[in-house]
N, C-alpha and C. Protein backbone atom coordinates (compact mmCIF):
# COMPACT_ATOMS: atom_id res chain seq x y z
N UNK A 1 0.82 -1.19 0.00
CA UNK A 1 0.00 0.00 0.00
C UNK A 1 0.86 1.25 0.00
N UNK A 2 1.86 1.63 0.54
CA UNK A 2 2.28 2.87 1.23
C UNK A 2 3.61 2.39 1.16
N UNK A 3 4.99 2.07 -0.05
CA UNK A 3 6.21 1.21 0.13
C UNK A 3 7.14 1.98 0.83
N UNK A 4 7.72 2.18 1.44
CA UNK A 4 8.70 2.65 1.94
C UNK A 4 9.96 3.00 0.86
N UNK A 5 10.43 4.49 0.73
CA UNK A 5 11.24 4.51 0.17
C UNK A 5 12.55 4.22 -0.26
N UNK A 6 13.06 4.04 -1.35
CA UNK A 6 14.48 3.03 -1.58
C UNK A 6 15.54 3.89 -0.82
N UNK A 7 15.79 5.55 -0.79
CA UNK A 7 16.32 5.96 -0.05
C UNK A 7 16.13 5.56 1.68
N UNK A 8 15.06 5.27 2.19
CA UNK A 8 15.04 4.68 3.61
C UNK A 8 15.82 3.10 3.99
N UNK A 9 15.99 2.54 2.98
CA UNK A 9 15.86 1.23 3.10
C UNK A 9 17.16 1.17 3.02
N UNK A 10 18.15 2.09 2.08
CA UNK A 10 19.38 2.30 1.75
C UNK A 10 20.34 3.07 3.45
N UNK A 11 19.50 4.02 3.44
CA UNK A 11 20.06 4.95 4.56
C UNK A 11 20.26 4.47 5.81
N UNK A 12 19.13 3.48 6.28
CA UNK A 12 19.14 3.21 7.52
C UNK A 12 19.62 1.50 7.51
N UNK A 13 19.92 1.09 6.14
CA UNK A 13 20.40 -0.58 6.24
C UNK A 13 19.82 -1.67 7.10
N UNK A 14 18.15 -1.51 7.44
CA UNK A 14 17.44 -1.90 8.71
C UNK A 14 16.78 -3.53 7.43
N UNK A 15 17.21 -3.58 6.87
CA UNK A 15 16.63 -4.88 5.75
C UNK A 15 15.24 -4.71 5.19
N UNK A 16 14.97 -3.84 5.25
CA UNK A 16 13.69 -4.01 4.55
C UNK A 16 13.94 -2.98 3.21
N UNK A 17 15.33 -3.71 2.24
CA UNK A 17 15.19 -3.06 0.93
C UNK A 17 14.39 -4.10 0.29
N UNK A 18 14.15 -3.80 -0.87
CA UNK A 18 13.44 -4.99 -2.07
C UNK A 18 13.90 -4.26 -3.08
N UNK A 19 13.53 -5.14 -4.19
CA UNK A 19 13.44 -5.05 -5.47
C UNK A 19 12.03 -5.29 -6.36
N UNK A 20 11.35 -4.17 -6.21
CA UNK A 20 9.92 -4.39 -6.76
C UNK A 20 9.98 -4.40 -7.87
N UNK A 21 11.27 -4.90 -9.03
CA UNK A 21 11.11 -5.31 -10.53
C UNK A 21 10.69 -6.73 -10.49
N UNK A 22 10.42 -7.14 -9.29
CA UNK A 22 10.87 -8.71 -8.73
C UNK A 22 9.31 -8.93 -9.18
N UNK A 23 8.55 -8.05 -8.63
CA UNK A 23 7.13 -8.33 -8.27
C UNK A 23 6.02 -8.58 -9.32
N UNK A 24 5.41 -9.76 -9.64
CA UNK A 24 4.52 -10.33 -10.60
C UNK A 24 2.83 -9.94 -10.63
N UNK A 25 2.81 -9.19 -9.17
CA UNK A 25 1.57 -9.44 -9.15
C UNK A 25 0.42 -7.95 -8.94
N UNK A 26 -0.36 -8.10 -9.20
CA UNK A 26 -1.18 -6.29 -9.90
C UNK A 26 -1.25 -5.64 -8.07
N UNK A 27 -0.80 -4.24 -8.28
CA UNK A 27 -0.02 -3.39 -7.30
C UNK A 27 -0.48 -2.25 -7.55
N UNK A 28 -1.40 -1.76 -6.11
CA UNK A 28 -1.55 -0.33 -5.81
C UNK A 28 -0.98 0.18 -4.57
N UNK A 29 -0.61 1.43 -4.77
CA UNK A 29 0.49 2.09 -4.08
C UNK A 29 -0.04 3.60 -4.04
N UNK A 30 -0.53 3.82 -2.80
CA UNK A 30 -0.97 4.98 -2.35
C UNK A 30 0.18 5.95 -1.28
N UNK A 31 -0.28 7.21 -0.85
CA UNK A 31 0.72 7.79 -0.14
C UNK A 31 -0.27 9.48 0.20
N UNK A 32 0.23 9.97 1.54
CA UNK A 32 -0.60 10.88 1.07
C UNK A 32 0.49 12.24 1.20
N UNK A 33 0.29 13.76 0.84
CA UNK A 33 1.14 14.62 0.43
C UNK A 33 1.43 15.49 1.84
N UNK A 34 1.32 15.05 3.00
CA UNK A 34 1.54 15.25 4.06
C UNK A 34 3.26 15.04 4.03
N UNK A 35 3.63 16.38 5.19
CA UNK A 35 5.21 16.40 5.17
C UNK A 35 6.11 15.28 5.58
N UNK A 36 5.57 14.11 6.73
CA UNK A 36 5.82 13.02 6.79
C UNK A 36 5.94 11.80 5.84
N UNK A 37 4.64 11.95 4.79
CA UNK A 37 5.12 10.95 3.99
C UNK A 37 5.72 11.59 2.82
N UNK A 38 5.53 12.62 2.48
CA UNK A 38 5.94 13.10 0.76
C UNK A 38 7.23 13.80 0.85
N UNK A 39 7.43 14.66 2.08
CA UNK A 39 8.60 15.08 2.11
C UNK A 39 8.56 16.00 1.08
N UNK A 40 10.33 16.72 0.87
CA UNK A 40 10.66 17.66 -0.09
C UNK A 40 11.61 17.22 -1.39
N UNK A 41 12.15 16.30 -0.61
CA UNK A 41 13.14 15.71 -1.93
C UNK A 41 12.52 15.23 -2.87
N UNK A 42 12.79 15.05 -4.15
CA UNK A 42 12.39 15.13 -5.71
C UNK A 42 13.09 14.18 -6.27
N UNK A 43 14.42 13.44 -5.19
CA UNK A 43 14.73 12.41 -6.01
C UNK A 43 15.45 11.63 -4.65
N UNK A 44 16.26 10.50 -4.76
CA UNK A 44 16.90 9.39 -3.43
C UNK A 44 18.59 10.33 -3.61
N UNK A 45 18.70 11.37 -4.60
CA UNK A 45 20.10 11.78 -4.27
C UNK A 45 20.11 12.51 -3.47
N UNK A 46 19.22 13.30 -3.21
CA UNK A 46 18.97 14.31 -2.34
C UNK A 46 19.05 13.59 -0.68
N UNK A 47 20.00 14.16 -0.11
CA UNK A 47 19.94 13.80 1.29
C UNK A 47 19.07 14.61 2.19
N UNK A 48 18.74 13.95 3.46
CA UNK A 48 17.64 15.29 4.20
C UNK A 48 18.82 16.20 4.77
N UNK A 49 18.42 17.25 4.63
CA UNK A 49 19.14 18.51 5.10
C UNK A 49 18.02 19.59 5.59
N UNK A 50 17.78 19.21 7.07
CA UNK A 50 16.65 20.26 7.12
C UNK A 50 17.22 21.57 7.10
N UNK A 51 17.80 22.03 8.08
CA UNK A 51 18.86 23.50 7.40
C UNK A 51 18.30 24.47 5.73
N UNK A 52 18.36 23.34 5.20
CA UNK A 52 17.90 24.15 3.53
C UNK A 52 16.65 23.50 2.75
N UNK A 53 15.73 22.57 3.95
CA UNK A 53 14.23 22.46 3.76
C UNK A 53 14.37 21.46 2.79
N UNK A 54 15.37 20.26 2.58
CA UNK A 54 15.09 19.23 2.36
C UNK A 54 15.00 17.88 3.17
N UNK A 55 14.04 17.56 3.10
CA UNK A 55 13.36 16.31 4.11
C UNK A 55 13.03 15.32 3.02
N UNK A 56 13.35 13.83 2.98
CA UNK A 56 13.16 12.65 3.02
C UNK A 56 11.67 12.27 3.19
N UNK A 57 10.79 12.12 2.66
CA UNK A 57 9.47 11.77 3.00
C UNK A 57 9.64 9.95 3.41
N UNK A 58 8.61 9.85 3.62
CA UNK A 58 8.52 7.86 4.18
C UNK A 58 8.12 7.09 2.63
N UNK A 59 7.11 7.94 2.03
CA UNK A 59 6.76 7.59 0.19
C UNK A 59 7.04 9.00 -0.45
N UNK A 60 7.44 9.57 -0.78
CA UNK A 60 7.99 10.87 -1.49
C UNK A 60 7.42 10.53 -3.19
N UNK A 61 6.66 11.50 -3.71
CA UNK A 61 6.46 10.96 -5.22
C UNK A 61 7.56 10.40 -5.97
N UNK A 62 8.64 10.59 -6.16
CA UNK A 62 9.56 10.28 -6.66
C UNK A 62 9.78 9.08 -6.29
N UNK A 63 9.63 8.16 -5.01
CA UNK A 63 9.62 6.70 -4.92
C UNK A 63 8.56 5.95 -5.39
N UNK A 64 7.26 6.86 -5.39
CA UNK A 64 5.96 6.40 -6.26
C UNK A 64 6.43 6.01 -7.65
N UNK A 65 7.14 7.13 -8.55
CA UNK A 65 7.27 6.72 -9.53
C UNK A 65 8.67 5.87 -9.53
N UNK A 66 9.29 6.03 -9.12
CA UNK A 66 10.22 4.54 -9.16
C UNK A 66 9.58 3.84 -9.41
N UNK A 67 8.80 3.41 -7.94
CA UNK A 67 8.25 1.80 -7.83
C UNK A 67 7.19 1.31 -9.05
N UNK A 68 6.72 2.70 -9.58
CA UNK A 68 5.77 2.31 -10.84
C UNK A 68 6.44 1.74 -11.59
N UNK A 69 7.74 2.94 -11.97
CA UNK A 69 8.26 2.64 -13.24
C UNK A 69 9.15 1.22 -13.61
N UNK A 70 9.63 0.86 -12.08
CA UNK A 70 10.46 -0.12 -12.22
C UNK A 70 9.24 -1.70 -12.07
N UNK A 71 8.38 -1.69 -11.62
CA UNK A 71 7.19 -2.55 -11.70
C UNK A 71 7.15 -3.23 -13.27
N UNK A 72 7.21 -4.13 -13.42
CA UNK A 72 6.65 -4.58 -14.91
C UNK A 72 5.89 -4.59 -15.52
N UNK A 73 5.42 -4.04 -16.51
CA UNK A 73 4.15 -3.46 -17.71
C UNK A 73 3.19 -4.74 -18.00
N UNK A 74 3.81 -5.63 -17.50
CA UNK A 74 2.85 -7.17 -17.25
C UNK A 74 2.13 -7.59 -16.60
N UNK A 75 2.33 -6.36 -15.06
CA UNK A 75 1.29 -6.31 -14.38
C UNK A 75 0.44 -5.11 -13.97
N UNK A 76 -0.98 -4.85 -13.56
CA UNK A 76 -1.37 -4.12 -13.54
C UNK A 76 -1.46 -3.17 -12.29
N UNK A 77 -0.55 -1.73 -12.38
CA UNK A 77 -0.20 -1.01 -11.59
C UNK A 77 -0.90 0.30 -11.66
N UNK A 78 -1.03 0.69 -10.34
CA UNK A 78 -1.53 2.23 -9.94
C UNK A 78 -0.32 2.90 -8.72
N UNK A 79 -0.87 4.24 -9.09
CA UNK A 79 0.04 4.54 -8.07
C UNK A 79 -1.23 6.37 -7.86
N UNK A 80 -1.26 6.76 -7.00
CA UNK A 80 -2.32 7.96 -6.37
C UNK A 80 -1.72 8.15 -5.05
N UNK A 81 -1.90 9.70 -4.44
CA UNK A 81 -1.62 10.51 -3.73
C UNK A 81 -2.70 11.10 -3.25
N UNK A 82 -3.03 11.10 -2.15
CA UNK A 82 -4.18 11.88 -1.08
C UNK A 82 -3.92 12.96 -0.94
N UNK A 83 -4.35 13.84 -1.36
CA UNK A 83 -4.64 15.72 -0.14
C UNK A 83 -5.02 15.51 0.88
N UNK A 84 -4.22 16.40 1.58
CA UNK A 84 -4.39 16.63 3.27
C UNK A 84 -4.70 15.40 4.10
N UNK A 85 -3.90 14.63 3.49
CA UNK A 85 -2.86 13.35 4.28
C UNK A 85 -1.60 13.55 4.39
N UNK A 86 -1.74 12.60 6.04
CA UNK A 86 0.00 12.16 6.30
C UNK A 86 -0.16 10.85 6.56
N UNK A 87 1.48 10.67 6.20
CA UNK A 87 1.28 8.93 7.06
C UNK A 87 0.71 8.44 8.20
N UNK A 88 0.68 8.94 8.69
CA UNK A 88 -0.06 8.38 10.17
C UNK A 88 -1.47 8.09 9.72
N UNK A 89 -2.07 8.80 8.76
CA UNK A 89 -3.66 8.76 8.61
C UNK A 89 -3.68 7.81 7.90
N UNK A 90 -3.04 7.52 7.05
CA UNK A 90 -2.98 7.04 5.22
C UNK A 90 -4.18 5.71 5.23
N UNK A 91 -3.61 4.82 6.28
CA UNK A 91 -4.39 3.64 6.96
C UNK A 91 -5.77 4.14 7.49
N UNK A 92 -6.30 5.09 7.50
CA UNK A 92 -7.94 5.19 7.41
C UNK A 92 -8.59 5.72 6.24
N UNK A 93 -7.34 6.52 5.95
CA UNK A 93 -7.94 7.46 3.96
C UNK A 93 -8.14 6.30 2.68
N UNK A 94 -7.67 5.89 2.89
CA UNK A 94 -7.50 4.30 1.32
C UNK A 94 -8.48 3.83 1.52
N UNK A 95 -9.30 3.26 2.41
CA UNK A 95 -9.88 1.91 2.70
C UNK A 95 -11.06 1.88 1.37
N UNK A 96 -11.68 2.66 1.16
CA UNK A 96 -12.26 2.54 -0.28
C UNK A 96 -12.10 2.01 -1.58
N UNK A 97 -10.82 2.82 -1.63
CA UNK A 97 -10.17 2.43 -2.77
C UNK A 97 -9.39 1.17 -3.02
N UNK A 98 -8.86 0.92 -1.42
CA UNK A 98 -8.02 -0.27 -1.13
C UNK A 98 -9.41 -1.39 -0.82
N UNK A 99 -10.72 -1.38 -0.87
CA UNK A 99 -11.40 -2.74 -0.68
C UNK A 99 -11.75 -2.77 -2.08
N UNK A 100 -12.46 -1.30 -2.95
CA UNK A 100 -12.17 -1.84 -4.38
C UNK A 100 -11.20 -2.71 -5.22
N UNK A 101 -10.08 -2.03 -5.08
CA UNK A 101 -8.98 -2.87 -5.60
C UNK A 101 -8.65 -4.45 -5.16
N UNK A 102 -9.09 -4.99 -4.13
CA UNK A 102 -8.83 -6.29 -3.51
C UNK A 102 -10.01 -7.39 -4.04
N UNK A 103 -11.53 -6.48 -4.00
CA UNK A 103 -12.57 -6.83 -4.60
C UNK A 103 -12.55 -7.30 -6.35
N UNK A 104 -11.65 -6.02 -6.71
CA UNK A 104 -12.17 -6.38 -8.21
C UNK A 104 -10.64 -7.76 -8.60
N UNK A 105 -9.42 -7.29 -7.57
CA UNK A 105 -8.28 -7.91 -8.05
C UNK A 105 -8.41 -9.46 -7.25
N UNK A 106 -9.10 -9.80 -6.36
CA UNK A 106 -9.59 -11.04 -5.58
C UNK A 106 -11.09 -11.69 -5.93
N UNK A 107 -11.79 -10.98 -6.43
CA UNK A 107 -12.96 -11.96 -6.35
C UNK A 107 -13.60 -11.30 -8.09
N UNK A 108 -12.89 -10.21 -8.75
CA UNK A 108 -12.88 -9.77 -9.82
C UNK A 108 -14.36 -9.38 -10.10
N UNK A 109 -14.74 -8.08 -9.08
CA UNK A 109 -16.12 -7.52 -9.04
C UNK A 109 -15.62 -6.43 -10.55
N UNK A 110 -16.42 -6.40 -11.21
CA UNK A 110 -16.15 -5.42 -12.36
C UNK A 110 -16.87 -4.33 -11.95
N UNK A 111 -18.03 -4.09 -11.25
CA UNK A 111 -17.85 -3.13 -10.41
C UNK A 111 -16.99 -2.05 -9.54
N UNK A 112 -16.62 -3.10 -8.64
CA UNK A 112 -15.47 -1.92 -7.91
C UNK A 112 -14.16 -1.93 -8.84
N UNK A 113 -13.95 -2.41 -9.93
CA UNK A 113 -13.11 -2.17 -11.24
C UNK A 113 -13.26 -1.11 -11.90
N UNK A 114 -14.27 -0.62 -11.89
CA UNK A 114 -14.51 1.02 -12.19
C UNK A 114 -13.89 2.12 -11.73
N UNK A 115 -13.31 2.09 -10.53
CA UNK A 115 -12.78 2.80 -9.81
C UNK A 115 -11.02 2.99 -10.48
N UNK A 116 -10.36 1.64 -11.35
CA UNK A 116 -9.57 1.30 -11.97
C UNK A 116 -9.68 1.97 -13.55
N UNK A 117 -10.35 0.90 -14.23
CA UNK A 117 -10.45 1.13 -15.52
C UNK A 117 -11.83 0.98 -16.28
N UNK A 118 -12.37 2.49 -15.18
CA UNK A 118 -13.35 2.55 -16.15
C UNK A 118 -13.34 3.98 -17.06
N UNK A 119 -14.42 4.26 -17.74
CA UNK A 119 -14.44 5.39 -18.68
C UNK A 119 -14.88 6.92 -18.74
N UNK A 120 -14.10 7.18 -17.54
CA UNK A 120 -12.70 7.34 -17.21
C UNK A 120 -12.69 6.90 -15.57
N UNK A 121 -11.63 6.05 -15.29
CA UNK A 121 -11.47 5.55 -13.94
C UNK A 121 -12.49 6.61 -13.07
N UNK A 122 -12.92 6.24 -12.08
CA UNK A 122 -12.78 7.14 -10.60
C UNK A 122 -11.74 7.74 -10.49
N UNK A 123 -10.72 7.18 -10.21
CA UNK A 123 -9.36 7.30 -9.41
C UNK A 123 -8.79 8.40 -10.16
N UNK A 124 -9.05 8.83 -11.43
CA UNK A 124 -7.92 9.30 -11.94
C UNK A 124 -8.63 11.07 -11.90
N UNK A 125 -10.56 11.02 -11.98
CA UNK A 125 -11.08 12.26 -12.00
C UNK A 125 -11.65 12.70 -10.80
N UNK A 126 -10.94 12.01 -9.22
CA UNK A 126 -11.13 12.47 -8.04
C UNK A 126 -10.31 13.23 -7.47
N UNK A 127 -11.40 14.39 -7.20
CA UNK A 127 -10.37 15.69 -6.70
C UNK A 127 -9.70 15.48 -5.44
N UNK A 128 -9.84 14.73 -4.69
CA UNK A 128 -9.36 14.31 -3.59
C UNK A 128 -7.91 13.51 -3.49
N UNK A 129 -7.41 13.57 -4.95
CA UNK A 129 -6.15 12.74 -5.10
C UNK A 129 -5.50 13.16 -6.24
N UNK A 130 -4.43 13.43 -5.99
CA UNK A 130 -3.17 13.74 -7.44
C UNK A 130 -2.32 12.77 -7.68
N UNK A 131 -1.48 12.95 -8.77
CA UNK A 131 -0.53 12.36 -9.36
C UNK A 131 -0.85 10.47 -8.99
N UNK A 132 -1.97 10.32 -9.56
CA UNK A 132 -2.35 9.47 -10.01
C UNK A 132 -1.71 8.79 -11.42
N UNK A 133 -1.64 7.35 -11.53
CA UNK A 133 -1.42 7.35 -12.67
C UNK A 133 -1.44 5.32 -12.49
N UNK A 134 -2.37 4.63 -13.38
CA UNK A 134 -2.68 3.79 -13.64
C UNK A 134 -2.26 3.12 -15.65
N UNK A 135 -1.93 1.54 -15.02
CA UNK A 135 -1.46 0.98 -16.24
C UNK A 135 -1.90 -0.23 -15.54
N UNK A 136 -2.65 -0.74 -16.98
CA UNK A 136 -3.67 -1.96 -16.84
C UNK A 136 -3.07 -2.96 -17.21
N UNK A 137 -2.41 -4.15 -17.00
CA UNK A 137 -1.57 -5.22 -18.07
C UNK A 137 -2.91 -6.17 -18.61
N UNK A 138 -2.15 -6.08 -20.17
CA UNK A 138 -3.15 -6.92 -20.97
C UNK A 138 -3.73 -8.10 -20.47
């Protein structure tokens, strides 16, 4: 739901890096734009330096789109951002979207699949969420 960034996993050497090119199976990945999770940095080179107002988020967009981009086009990936979320909340803001997605990707309701890929997703024309961005594998 919420991956932890490759810069965290790197920085603090605590084992919980991965390799989500690894991963086969259809993946949504939420986060919300709160200073805790999104932070200021724009990329994993950037170190936190609060001094000059760069902070490390816990999911920072820039690990969103990693984890998209490095994800395989074979499976079907999302990735969306909450307004006026932080991590601490993130785990009560999703649950919608996160029982759709389990629904349509577990018991394959084409219903709560709408919220995915329909014409035009939910997900993608809800003002309640940015930098959205969904890829369906054939």
């Amino acid at each position: 739901m919420s991956p932890t960034s490759s810069y965290h996993t790197e920085a603090m050497k605590d084992g919980w890096g991965y390799d989500i090119s690894k991963v086969n199976a259809p993946t949504f990945m939420t986060a919300g734009i709160g200073d805790f999770d999104a932070g200021s940095a724009t990329s994993k080179e950037q170190g936190s330096d609060e001094e000059s107002g760069i902070v490390q988020g816990i999911t920072p967009l820039w690990s969103l789109q990693e984890n998209f981009d490095l994800l395989p086009n074979s499976v079907t990936k999302v990735i969306a951002r909450k307004k006026n979320v932080d991590h601490g909340d993130s785990h009560l803001q999703f649950d919608g979207y996160m029982t759709a997605w389990f629904k349509w990707q577990l018991q394959g309701d084409q219903e709560a699949a709408t919220v995915f890929i329909g014409t035009p997703p939910e997900l993608l024309s809800n003002d309640l969420y940015q930098d959205q961005q969904i890829n369906v594998a054939d």
